[in-house]
N, C-alpha and C. Protein backbone atom coordinates (compact mmCIF):
# COMPACT_ATOMS: atom_id res chain seq x y z
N UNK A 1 -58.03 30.06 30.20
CA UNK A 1 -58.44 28.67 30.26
C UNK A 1 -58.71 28.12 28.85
N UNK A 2 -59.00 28.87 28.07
CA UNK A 2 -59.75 28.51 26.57
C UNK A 2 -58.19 27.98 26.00
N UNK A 3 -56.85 28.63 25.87
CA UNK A 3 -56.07 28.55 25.74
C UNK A 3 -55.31 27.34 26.11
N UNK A 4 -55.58 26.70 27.61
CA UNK A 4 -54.83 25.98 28.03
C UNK A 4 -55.81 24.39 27.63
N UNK A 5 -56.86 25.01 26.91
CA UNK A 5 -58.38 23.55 26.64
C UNK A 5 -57.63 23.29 25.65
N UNK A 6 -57.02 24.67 24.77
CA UNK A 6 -57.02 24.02 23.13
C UNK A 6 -55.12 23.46 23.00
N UNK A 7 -54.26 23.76 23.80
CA UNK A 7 -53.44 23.20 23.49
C UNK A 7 -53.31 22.20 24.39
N UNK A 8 -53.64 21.20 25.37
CA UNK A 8 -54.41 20.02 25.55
C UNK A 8 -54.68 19.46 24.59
N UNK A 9 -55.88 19.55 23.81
CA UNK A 9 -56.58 19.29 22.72
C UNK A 9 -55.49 19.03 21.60
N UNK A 10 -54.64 19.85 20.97
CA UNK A 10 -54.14 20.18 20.16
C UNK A 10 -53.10 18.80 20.12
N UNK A 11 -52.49 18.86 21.66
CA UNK A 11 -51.33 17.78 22.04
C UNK A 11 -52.03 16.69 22.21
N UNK A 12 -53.09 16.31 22.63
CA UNK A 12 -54.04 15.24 22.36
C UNK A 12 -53.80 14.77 20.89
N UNK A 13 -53.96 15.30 19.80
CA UNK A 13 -54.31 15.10 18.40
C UNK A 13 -52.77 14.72 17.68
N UNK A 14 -52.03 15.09 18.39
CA UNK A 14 -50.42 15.02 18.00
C UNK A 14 -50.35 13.93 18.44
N UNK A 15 -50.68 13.29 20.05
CA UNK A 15 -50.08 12.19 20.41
C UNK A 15 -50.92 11.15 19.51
N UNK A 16 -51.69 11.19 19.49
CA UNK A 16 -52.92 10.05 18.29
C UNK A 16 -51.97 9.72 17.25
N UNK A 17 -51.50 10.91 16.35
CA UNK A 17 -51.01 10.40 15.11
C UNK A 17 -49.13 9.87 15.62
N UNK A 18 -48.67 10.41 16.54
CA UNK A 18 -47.41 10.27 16.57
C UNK A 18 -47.53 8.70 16.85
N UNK A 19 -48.09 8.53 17.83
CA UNK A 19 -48.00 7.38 18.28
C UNK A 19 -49.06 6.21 17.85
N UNK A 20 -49.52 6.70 16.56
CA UNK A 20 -50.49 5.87 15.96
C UNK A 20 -50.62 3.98 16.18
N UNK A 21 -49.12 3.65 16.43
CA UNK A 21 -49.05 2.34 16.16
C UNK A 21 -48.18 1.89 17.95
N UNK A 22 -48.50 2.75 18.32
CA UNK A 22 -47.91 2.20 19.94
C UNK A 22 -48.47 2.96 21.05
N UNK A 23 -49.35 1.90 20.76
CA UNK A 23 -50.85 2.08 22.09
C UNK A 23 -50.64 1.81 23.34
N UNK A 24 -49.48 0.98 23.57
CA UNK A 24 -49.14 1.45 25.42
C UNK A 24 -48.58 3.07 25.79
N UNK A 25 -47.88 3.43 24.52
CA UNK A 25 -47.11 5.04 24.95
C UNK A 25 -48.39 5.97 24.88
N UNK A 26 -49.34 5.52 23.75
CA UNK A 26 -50.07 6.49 23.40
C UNK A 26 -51.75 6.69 24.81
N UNK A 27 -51.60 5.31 25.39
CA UNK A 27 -52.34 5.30 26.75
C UNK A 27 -51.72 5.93 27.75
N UNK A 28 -50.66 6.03 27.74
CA UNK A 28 -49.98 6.87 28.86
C UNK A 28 -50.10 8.28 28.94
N UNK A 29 -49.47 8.95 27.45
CA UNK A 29 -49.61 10.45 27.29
C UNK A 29 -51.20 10.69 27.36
N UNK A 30 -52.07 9.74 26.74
CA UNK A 30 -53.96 10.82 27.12
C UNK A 30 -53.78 10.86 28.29
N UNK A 31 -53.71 9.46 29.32
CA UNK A 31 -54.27 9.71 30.53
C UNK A 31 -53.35 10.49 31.18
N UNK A 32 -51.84 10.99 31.26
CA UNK A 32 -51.56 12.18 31.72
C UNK A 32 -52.10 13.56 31.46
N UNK A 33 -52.64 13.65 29.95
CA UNK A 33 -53.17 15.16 29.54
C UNK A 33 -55.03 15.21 30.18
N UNK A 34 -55.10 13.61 30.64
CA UNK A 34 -56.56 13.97 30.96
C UNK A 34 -56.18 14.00 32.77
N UNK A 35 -55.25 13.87 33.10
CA UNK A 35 -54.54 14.52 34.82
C UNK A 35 -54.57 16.00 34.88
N UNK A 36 -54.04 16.30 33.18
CA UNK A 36 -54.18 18.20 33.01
C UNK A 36 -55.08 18.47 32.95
N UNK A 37 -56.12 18.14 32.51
CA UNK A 37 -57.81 18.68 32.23
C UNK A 37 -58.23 18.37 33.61
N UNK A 38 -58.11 17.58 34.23
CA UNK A 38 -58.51 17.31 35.68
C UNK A 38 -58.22 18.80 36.92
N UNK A 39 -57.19 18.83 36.59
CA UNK A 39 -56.14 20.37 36.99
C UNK A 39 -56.47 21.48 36.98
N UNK A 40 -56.89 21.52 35.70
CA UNK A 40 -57.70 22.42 35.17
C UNK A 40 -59.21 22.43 34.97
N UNK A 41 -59.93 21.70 35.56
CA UNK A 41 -61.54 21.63 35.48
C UNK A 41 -61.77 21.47 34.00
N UNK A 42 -61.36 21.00 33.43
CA UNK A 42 -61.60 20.83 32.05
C UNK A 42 -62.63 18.85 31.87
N UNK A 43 -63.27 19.12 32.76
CA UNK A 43 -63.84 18.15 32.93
C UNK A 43 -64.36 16.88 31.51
N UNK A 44 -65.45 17.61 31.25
CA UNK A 44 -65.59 16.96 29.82
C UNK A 44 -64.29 16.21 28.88
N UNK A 45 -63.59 17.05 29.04
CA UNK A 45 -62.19 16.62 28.13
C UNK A 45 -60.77 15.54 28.84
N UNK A 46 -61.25 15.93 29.93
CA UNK A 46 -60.40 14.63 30.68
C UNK A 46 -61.44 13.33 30.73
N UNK A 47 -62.73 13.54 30.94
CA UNK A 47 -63.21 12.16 31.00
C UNK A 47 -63.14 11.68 29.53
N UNK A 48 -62.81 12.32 28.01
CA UNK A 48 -63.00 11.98 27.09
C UNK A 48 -61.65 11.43 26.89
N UNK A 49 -60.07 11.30 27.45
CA UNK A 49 -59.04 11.12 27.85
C UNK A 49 -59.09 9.89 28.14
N UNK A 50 -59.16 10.29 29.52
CA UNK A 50 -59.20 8.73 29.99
C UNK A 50 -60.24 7.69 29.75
N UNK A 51 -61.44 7.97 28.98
CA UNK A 51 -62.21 6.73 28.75
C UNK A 51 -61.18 6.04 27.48
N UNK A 52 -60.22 6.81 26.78
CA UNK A 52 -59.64 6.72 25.33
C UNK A 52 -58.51 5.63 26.49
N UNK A 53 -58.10 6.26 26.98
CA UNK A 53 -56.34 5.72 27.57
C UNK A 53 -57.23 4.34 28.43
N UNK A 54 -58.22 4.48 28.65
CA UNK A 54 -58.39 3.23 29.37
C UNK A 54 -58.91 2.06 28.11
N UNK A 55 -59.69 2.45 27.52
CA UNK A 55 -60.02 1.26 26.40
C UNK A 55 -58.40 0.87 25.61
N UNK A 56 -57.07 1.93 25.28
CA UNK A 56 -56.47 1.24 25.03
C UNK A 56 -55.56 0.23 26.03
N UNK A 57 -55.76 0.44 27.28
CA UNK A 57 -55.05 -0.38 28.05
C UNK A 57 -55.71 -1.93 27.89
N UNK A 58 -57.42 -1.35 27.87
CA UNK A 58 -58.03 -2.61 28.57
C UNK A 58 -57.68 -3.74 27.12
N UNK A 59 -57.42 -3.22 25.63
CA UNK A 59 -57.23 -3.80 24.56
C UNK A 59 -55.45 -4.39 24.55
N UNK A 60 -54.88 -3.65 25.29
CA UNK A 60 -53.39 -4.08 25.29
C UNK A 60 -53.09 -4.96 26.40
N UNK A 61 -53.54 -4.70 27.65
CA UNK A 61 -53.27 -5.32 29.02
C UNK A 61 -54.35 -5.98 29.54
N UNK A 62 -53.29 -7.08 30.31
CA UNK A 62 -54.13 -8.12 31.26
C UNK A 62 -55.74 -7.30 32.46
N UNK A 63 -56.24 -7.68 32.37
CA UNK A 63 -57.25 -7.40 33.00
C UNK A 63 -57.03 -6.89 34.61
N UNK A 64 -56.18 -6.85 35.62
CA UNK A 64 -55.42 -6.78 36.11
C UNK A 64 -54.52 -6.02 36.69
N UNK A 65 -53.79 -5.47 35.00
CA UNK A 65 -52.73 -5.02 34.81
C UNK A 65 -52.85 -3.27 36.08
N UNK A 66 -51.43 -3.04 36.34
CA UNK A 66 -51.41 -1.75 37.16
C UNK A 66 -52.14 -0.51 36.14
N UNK A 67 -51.32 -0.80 35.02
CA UNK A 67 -51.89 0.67 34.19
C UNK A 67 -53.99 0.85 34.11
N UNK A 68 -53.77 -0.04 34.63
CA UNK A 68 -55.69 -0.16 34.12
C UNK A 68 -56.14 0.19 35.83
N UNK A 69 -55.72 -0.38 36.86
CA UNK A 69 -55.84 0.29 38.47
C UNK A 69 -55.64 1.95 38.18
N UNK A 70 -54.53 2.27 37.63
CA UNK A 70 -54.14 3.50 37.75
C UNK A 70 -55.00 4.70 36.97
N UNK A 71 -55.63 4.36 36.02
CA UNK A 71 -56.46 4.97 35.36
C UNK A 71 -57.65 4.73 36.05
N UNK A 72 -58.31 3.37 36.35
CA UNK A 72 -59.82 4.25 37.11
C UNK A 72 -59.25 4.94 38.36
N UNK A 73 -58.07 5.18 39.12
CA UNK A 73 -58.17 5.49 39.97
C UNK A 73 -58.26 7.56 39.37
N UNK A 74 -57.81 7.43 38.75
CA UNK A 74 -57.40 8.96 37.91
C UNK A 74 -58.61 9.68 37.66
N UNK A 75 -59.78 8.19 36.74
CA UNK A 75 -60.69 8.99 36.82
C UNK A 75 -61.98 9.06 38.02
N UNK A 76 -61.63 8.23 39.01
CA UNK A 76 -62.45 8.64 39.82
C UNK A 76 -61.93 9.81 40.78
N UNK A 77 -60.65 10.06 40.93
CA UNK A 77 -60.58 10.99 41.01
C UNK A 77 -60.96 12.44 40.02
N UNK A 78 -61.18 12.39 38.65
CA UNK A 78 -61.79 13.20 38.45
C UNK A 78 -63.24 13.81 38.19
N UNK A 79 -63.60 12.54 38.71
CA UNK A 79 -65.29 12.23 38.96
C UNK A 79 -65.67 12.73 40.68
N UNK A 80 -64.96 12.96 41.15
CA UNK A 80 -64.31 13.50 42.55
C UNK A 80 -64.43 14.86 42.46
N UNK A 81 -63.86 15.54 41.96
CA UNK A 81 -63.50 16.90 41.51
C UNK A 81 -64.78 17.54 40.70
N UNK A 82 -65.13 16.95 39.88
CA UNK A 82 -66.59 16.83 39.10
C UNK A 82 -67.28 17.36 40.20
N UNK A 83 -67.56 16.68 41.30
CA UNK A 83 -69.07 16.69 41.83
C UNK A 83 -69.52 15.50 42.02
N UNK A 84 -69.42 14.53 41.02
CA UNK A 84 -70.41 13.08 40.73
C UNK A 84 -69.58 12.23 41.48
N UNK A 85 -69.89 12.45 43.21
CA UNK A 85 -69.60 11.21 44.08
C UNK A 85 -69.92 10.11 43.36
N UNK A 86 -71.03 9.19 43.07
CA UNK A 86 -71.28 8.27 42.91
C UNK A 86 -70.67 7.78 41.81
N UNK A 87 -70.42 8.45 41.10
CA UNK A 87 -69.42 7.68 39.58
C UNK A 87 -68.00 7.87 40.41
N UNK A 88 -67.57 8.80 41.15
CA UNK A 88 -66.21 9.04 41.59
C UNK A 88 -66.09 7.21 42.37
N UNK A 89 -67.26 6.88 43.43
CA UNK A 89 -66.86 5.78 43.89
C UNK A 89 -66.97 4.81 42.87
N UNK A 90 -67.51 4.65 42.15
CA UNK A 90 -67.78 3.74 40.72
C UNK A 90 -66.56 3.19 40.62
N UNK A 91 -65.51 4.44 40.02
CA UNK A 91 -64.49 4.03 39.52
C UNK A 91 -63.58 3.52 40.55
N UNK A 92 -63.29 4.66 41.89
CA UNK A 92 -62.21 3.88 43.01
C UNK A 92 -62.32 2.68 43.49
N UNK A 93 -64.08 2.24 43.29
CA UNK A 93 -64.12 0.83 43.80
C UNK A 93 -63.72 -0.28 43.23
N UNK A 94 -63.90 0.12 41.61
CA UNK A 94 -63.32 -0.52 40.36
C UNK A 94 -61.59 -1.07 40.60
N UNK A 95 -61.07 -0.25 40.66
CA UNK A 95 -59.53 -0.11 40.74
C UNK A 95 -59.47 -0.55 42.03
N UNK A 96 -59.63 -0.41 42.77
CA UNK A 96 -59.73 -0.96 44.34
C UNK A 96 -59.68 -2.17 44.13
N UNK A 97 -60.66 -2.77 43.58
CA UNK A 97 -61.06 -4.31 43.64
C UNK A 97 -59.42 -5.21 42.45
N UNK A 98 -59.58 -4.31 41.27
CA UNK A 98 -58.09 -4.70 40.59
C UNK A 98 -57.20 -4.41 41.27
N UNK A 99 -56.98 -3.49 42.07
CA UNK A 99 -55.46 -3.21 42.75
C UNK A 99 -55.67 -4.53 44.01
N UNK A 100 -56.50 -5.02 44.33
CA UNK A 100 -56.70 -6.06 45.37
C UNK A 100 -56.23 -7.60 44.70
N UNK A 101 -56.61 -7.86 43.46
CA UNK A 101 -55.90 -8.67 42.60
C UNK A 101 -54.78 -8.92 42.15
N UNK A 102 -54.25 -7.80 42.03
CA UNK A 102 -52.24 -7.93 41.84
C UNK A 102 -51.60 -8.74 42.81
N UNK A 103 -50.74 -9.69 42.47
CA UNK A 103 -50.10 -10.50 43.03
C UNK A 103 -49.55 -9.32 43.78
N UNK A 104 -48.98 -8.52 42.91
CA UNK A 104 -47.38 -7.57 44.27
C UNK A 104 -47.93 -6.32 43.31
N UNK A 105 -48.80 -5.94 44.70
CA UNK A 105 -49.02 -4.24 44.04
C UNK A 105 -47.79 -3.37 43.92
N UNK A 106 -47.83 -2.21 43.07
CA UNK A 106 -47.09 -1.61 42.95
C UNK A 106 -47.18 -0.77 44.03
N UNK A 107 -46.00 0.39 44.66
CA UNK A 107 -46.57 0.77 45.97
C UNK A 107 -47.40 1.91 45.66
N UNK A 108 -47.63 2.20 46.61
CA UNK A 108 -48.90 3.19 46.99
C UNK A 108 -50.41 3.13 46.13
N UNK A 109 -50.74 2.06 45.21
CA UNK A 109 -51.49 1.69 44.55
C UNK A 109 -52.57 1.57 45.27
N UNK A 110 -52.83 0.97 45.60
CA UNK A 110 -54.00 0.40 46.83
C UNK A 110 -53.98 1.97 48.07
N UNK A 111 -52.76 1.83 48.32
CA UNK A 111 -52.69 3.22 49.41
C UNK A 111 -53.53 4.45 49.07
N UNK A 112 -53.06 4.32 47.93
CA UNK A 112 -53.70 5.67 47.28
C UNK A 112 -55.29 5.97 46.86
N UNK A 113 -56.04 4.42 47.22
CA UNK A 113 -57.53 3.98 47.03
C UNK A 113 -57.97 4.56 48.28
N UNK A 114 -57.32 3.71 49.63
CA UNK A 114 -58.39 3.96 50.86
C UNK A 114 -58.42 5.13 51.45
């Protein structure tokens, strides 16, 4: 496990600089590597993921936007997995309420809430 924390970590630190200047790609790859820490109980390090992949969405995208549904839904699912019901609903209710706002959800968006 120590192994699979640090090259996470490692590919975390790669995508930062690779993608230094393109913050929609670079929101995508954390919050997939914080799906791997999720996977892996690597708890701490996925919520440190996706709080990153979500502030750059919420700085790039409409308030709204799917990528920003799709991330609290990620991390309340890993607030789920955690233990911490109450932050787990925090977040699904969050994304719930944005995925309820999209003119034309994407599919299974909303599905994937209730």
């Amino acid at each position: 496990l120590h192994l699979a924390r640090e090259s996470v970590l490692n590919y975390a630190a790669r995508v930062r600089r690779q993608y230094a200047d393109a913050d929609p790609i670079r929101a995508h790859l954390l919050r997939a590597l914080g799906q791997v820490c999720t996977r892996l109980d690597l708890f701490d390090e996925g919520r440190a993921l996706f709080d990153e992949s979500l502030a750059l969405f919420e700085r790039t995208t409409a308030e709204d936007d799917p990528d920003r549904v799709q991330t609290l839904r990620v991390m309340g699912q890993l607030e789920y997995h955690a233990g911490d019901y109450p932050r787990a609903a925090e977040y699904l209710e969050r994304a719930l309420a944005l995925a309820r706002a999209l003119e034309e959800p994407a599919p299974g968006d909303v599905a994937g809430l209730a």
